[in-house]
Protein backbone atom coordinates (compact mmCIF):
# COMPACT_ATOMS: atom_id res chain seq x y z
CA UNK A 1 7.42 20.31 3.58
CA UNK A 2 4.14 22.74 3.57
CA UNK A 3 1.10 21.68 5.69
CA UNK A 4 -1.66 20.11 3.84
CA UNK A 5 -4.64 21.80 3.89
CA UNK A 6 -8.08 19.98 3.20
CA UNK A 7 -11.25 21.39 3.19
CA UNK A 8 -14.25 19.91 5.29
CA UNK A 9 -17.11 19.85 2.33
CA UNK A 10 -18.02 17.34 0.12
CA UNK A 11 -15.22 16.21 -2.47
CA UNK A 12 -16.24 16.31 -6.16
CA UNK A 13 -14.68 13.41 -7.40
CA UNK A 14 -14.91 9.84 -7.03
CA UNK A 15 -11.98 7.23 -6.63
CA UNK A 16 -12.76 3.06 -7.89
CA UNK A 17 -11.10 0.53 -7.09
CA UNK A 18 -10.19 1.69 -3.45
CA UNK A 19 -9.58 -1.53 -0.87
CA UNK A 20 -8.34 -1.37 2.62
CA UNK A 21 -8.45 -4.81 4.41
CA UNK A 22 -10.78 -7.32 2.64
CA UNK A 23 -13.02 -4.02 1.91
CA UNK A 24 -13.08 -3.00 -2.01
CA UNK A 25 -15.40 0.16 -3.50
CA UNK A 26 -15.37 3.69 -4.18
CA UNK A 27 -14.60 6.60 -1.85
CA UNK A 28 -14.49 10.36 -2.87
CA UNK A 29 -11.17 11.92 -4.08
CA UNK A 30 -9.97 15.17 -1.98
CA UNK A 31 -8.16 16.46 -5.49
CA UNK A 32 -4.82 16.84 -6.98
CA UNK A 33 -3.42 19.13 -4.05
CA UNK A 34 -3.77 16.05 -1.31
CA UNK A 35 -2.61 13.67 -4.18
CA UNK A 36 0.58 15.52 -4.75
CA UNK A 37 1.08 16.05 -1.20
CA UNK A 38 0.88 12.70 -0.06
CA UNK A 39 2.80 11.24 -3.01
CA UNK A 40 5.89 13.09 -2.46
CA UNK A 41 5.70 12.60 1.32
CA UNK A 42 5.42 8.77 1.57
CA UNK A 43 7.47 8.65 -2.21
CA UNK A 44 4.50 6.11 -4.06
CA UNK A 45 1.96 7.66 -6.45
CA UNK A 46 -0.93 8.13 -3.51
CA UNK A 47 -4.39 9.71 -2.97
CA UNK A 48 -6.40 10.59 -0.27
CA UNK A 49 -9.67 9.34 0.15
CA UNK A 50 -12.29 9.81 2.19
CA UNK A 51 -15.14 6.60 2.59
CA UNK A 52 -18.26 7.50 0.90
CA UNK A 53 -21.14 6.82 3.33
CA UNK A 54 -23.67 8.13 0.83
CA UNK A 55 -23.45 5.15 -1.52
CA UNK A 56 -21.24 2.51 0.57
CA UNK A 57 -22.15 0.66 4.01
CA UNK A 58 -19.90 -1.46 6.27
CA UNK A 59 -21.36 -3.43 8.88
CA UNK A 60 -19.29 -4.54 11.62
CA UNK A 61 -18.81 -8.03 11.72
CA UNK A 62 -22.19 -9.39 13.48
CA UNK A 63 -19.60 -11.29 15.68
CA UNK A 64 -18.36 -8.60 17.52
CA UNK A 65 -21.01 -6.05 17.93
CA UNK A 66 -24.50 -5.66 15.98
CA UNK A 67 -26.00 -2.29 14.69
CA UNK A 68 -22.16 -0.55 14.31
CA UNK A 69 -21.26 0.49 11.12
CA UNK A 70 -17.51 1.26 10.09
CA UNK A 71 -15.88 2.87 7.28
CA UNK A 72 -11.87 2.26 6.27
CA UNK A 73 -11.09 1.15 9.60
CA UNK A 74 -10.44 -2.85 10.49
CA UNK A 75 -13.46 -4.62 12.62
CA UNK A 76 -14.45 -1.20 14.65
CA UNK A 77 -15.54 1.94 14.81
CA UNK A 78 -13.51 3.58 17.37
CA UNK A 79 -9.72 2.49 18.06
CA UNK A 80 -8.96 4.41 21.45
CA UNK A 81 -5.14 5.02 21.36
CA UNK A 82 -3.06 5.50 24.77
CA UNK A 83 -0.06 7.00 26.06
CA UNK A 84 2.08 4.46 28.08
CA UNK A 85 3.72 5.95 30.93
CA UNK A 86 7.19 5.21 32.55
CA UNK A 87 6.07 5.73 36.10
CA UNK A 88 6.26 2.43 37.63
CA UNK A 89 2.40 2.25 39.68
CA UNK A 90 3.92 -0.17 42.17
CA UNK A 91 6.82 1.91 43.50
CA UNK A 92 5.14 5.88 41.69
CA UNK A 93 9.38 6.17 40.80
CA UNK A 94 10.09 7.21 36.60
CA UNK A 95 11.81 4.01 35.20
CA UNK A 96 11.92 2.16 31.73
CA UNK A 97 8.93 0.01 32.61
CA UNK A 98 6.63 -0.88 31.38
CA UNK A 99 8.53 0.26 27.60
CA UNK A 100 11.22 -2.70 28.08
CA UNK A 101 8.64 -5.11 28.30
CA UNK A 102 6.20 -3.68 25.69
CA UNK A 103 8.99 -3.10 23.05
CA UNK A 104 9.47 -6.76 23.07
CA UNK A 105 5.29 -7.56 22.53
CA UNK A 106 4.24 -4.66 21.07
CA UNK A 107 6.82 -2.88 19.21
CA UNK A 108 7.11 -1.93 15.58
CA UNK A 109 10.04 -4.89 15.51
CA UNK A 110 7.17 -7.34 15.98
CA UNK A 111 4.23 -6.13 14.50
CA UNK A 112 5.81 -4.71 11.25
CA UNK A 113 8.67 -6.54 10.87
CA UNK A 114 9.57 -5.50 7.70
CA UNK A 115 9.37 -1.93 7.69
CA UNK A 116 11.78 0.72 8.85
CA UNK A 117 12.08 0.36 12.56
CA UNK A 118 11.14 3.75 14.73
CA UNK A 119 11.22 1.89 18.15
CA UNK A 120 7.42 2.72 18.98
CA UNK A 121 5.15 0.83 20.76
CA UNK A 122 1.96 0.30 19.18
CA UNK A 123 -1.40 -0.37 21.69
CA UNK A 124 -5.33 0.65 21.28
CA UNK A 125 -8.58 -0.67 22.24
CA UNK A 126 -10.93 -1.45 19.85
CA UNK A 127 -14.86 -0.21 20.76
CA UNK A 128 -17.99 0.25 20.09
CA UNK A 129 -19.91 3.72 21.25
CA UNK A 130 -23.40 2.68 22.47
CA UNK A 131 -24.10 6.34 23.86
CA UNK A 132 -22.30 9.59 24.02
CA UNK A 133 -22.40 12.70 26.33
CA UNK A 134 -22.59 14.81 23.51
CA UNK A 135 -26.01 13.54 22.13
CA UNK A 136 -26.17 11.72 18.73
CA UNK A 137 -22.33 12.73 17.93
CA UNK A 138 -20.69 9.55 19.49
CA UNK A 139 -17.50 11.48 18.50
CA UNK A 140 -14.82 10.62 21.26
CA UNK A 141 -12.23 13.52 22.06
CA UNK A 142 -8.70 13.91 23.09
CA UNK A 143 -9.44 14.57 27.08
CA UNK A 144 -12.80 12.98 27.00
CA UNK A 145 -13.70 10.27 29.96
CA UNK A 146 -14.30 6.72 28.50
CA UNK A 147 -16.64 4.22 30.92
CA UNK A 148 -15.84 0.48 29.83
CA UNK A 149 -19.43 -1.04 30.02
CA UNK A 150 -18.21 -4.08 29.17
CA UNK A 151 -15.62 -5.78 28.27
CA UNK A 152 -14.54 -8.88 26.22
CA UNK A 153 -11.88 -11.15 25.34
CA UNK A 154 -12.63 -12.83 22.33
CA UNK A 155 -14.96 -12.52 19.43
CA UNK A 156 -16.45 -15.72 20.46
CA UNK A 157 -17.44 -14.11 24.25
CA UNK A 158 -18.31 -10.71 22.41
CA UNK A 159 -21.49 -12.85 20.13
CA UNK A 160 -25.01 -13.28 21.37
């Protein structure tokens, strides 16, 4: 299948009706091209979207963190995705934990049981970025140190 190639300006058109989670609105339409791209590679009539800022807002929920805005994602802005190792940090030897033990907690078999198993092990943090090293951005890179300021178990513990 050919890459897909989408271009980093302001799409044209406008797609109603679009709801992710409880969220329902408009978002603008990156075209034909990504339509017919990602219809024949998932196999359902599908278009790519991208959340219009411009005329739509998301809050986060006030009971997890005030002043954060999201767009298509869950309750956050930031989901920070990690690579589980195999290295056991009790003995440093290469071994199948901690994978046995995640695969039966965290796997694809028991978060989405009813899709096509791939035997992956799903884990992320959710966060908020208060600041950022890189100014206003609060982009976070592949590479780039995180500092846990502070952390939280619950929604309930997370609300003023």
């Amino acid at each position: 299948m050919d890459s897909l190639k989408v271009l980093l300006t302001k799409p044209s058109g406008v797609a109603d009706g679009v709801s992710v989670w409880e969220w329902c609105g408009t978002a603008l339409d990156e075209g034909d091209d990504s339509s017919k791209w990602f219809t024949e590679y998932i196999g359902k009539p599908s278009r790519l979207v991208r959340f219009n800022a411009a005329s739509e807002t998301r809050p986060v929920d006030l009971g997890y963190a005030r002043g954060h805005n999201i767009m298509f994602s869950d309750e956050y802005p930031f989901m920070l995705l990690s690579q589980v190792p195999t290295i056991n940090q009790d003995t440093a030897t290469a071994g199948p934990e901690p994978n046995e033990t995640l695969m039966k907690v965290r796997s694809d078999k028991v978060l989405r049981p009813n899709d096509k198993q791939q035997r992956r092990i799903y884990f992320g943090l959710n966060l908020v970025c208060k600041e950022s090293t890189e100014g206003n951005s609060k982009m976070v890179k592949v590479g780039d140190p995180v500092l846990v300021i502070q952390k939280v178990s619950s929604a309930a513990e997370a609300a003023p």
